[in-house]
C-alpha atoms as a PDB file:
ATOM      1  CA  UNK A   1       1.691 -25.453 -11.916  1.00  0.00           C
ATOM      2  CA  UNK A   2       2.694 -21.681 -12.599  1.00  0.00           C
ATOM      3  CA  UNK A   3       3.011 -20.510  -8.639  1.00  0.00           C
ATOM      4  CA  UNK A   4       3.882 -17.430  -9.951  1.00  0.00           C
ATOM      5  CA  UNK A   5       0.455 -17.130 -12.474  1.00  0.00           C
ATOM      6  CA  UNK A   6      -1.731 -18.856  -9.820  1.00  0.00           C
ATOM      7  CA  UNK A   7      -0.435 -15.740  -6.545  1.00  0.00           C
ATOM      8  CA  UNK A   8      -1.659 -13.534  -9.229  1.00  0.00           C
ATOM      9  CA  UNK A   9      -4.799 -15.181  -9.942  1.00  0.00           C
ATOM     10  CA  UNK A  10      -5.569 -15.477  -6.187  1.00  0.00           C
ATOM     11  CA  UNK A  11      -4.314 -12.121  -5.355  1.00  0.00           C
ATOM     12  CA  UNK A  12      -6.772 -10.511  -8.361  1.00  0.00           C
ATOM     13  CA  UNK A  13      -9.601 -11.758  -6.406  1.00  0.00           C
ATOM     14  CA  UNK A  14      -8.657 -11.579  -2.730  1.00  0.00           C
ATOM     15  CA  UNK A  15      -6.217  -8.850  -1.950  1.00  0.00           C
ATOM     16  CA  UNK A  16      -5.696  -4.942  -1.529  1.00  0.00           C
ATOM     17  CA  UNK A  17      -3.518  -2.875  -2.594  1.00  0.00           C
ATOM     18  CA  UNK A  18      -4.125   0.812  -0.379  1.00  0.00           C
ATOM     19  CA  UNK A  19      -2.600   3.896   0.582  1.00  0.00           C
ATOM     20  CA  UNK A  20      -4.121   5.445   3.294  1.00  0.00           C
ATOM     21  CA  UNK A  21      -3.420   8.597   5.476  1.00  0.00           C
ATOM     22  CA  UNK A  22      -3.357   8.962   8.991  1.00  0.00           C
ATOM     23  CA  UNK A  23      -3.100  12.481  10.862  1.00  0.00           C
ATOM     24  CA  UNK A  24      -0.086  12.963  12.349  1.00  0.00           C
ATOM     25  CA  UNK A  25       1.282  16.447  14.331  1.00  0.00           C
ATOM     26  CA  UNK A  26       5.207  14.670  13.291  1.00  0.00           C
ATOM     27  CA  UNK A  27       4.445  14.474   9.708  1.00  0.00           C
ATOM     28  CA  UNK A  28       5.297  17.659   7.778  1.00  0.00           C
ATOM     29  CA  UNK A  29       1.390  18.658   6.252  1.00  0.00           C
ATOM     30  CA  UNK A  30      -0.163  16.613   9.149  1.00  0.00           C
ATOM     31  CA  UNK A  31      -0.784  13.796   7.367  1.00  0.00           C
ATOM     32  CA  UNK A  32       1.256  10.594   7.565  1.00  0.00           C
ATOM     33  CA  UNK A  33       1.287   8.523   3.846  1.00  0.00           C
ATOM     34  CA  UNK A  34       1.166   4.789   4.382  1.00  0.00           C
ATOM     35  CA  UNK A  35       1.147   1.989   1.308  1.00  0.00           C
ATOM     36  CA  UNK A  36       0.546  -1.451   2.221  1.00  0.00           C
ATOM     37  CA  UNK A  37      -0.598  -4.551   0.284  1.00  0.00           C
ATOM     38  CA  UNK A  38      -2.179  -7.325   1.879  1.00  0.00           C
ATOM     39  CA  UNK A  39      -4.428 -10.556   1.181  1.00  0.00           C
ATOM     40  CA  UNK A  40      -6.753 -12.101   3.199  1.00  0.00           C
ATOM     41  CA  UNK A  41      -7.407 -16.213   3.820  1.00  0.00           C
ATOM     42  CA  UNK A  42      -9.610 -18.246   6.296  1.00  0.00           C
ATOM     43  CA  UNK A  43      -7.462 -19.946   8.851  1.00  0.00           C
ATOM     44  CA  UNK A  44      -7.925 -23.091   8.048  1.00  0.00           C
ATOM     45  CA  UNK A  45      -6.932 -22.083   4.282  1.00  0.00           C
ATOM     46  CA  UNK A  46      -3.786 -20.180   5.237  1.00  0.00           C
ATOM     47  CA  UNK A  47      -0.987 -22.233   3.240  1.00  0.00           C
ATOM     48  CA  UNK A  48      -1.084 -20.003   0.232  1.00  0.00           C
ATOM     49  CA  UNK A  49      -0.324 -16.472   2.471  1.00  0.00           C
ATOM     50  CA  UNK A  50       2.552 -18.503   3.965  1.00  0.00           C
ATOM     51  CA  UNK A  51       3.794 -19.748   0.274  1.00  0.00           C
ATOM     52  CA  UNK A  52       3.119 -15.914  -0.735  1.00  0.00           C
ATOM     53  CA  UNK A  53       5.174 -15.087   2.713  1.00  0.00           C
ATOM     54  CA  UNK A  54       8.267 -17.629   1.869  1.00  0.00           C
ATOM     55  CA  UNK A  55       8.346 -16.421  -2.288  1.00  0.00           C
ATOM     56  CA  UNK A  56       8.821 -12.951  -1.400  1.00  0.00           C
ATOM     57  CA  UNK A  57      10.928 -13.293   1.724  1.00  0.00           C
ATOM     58  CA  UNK A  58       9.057 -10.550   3.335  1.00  0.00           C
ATOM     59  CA  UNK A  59       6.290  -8.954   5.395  1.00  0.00           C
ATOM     60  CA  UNK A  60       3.652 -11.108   7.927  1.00  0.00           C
ATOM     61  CA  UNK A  61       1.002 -12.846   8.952  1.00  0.00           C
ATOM     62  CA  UNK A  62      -1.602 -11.432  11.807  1.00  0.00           C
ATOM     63  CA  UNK A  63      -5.284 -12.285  12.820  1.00  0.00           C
ATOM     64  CA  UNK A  64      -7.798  -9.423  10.953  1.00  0.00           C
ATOM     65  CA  UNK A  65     -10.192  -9.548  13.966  1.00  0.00           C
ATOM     66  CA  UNK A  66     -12.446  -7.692  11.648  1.00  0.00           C
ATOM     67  CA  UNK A  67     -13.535 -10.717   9.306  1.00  0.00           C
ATOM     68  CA  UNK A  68     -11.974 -13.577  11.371  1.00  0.00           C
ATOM     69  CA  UNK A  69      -9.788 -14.339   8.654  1.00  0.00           C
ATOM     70  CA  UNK A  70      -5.352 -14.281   8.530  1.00  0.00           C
ATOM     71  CA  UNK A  71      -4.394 -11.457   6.980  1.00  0.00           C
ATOM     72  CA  UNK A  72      -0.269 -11.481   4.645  1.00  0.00           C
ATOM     73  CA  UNK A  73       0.678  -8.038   4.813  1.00  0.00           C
ATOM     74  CA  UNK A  74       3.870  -5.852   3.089  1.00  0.00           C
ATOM     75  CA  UNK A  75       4.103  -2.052   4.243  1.00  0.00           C
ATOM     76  CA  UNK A  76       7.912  -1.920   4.143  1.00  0.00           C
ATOM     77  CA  UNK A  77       8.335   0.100   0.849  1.00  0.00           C
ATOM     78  CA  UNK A  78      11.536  -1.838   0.309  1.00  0.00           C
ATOM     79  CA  UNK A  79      10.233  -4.614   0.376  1.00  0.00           C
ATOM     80  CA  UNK A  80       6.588  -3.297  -1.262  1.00  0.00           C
ATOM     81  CA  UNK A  81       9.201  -1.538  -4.160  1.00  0.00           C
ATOM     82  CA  UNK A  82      11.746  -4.363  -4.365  1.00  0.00           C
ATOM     83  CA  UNK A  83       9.649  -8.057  -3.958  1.00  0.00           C
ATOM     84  CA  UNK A  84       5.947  -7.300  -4.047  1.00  0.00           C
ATOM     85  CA  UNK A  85       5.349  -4.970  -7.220  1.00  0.00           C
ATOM     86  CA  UNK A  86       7.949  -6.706  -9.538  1.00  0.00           C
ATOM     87  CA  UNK A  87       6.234  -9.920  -9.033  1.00  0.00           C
ATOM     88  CA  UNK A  88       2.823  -7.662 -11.047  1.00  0.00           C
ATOM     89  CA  UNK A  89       5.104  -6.169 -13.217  1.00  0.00           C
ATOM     90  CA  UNK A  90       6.331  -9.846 -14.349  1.00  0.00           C
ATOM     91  CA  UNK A  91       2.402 -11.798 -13.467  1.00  0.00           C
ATOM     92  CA  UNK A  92       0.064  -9.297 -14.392  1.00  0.00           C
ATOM     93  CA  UNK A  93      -3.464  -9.395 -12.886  1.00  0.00           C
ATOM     94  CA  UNK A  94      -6.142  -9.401 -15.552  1.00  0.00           C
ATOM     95  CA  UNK A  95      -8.970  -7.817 -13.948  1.00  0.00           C
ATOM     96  CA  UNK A  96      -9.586  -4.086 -13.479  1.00  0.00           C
ATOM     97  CA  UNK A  97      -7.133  -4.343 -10.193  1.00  0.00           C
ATOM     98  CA  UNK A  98      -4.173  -4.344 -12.417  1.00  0.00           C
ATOM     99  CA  UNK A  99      -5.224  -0.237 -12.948  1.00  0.00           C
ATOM    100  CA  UNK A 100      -4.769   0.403  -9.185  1.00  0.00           C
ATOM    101  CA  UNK A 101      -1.505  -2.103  -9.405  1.00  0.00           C
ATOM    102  CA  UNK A 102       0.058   1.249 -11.520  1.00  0.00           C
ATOM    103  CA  UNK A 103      -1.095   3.714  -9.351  1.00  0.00           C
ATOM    104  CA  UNK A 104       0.237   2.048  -5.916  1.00  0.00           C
ATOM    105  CA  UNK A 105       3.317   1.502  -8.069  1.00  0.00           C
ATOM    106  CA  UNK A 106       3.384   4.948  -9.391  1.00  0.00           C
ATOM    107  CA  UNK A 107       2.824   6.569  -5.227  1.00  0.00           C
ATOM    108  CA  UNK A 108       5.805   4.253  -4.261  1.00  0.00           C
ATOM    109  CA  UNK A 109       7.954   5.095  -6.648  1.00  0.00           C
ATOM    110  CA  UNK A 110       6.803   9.143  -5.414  1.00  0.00           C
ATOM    111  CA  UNK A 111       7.835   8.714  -1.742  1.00  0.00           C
ATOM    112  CA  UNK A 112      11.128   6.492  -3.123  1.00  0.00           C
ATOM    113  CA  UNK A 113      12.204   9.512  -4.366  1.00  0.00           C
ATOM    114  CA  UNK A 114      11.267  11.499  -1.857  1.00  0.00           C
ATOM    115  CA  UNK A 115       8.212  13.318  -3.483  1.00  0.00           C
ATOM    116  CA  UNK A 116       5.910  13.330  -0.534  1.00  0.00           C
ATOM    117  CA  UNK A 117       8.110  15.654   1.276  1.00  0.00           C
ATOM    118  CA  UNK A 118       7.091  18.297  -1.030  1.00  0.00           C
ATOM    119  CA  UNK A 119       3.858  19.668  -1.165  1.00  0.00           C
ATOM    120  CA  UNK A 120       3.323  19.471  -4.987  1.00  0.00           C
ATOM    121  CA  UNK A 121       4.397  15.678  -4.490  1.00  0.00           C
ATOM    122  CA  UNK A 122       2.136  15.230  -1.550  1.00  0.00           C
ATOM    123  CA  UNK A 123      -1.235  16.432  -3.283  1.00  0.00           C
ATOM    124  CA  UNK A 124      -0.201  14.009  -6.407  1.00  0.00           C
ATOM    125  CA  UNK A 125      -0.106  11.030  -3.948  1.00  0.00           C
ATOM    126  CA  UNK A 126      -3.024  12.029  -2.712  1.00  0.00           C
ATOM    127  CA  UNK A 127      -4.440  12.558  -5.665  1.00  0.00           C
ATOM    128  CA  UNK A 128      -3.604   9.061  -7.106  1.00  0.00           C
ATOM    129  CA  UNK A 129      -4.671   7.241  -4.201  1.00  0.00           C
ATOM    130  CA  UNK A 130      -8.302   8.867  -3.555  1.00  0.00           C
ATOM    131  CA  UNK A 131      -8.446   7.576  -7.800  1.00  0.00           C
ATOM    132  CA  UNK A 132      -7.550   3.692  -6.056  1.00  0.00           C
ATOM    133  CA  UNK A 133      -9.999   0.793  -4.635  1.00  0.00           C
ATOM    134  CA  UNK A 134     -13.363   2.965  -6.013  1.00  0.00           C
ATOM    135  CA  UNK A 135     -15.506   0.497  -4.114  1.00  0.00           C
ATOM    136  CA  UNK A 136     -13.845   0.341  -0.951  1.00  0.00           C
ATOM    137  CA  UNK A 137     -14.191   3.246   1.365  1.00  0.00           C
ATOM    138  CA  UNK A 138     -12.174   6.008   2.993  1.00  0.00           C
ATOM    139  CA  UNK A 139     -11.876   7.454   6.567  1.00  0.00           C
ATOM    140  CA  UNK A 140     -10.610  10.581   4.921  1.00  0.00           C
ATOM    141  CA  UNK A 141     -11.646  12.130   1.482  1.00  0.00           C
ATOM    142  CA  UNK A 142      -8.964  13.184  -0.780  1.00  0.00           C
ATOM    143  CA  UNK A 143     -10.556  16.969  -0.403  1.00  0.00           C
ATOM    144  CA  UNK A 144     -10.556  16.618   3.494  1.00  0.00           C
ATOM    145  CA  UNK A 145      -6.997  15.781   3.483  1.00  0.00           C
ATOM    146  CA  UNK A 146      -5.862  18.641   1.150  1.00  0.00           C
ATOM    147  CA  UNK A 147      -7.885  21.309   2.669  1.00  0.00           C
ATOM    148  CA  UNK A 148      -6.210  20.517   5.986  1.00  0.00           C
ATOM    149  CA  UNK A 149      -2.614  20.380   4.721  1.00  0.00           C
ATOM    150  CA  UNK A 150      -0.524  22.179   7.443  1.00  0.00           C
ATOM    151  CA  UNK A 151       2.276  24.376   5.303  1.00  0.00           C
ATOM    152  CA  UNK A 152       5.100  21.785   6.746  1.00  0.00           C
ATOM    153  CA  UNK A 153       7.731  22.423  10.074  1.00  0.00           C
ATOM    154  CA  UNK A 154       8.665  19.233  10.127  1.00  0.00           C
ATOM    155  CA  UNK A 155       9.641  16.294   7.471  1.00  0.00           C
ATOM    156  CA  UNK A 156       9.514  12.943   8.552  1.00  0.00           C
ATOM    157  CA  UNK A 157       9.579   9.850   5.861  1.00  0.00           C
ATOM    158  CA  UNK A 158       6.832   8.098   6.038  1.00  0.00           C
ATOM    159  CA  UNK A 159       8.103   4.691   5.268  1.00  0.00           C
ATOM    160  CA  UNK A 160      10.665   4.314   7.651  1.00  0.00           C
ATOM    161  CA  UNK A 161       9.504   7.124  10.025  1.00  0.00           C
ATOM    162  CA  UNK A 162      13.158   8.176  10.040  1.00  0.00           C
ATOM    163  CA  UNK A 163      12.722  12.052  10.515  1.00  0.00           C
ATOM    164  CA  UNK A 164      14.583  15.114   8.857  1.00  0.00           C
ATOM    165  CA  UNK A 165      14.115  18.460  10.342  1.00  0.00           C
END
């Protein structure tokens, strides 16, 4: 079997791959910028997070008390940048996911460099990730957050939360 192949295949059906934005008085516009991927299992189904877990050598495992389910999550963007996206660069998925796949790709690569610290930067990410997961739903519109974006006193990188003044 074709582990590799097969996370894809599971992870084209089950997981999420999200940006979302949380407002923040530390974070330069007032919004803070967070990527994450995760995938969801029953409990009593759980191996495959924990193979998932062990392959990449990163992120955890936690309860989602939402669906009663274990939820594998990555929000490091090291890790998110360095073991999760190069395994969909190498295993594409095959359904319409692998569109959002680029984008998430495209926002991490925007707050590697440091992007998101500008405003111009900022509006893309937010931009690209209001395009992301059109089914799913959003505390915050992509026009809520831009209309509220604070002219910037204070920088803080998201990722890390490792401020610059």
């Amino acid at each position: 079997m074709d582990l590799a192949s097969y996370i894809s295949g599971f992870v084209d059906g089950e997981a999420c791959f999200c940006v979302s934005f949380q407002p923040s008085r530390r974070h330069r516009f007032g919004w803070e910028v967070r990527p994450s991927f995760s995938v969801s299992q029953n409990e009593d189904r759980a191996e495959l997070l924990y193979i998932i877990q062990e392959t990449w050598r990163c992120g955890f495992i936690r309860p989602d008390r939402s669906d009663n389910t274990l939820k594998f999550e990555v929000r490091s963007l090291n890790d998110l940048i360095e073991r999760v996206l190069p395994h969909f660069r190498d295993h594409p998925l095959v359904s319409g996911k692998q569109t959002d796949v680029k984008r998430f790709t495209e926002i991490c690569e925007l707050i590697q460099r440091g992007e998101h610290l500008e405003r111009v930067g900022f509006e893309k990410i937010v931009n690209i990730a209001t395009a992301m997961n059109p089914s799913g739903t959003r505390k915050y519109s992509g026009s809520d957050i831009l209309n509220s974006l604070r002219t910037g006193e204070r920088i803080v990188y998201a990722a890390s939360n490792r401020g610059r003044t």
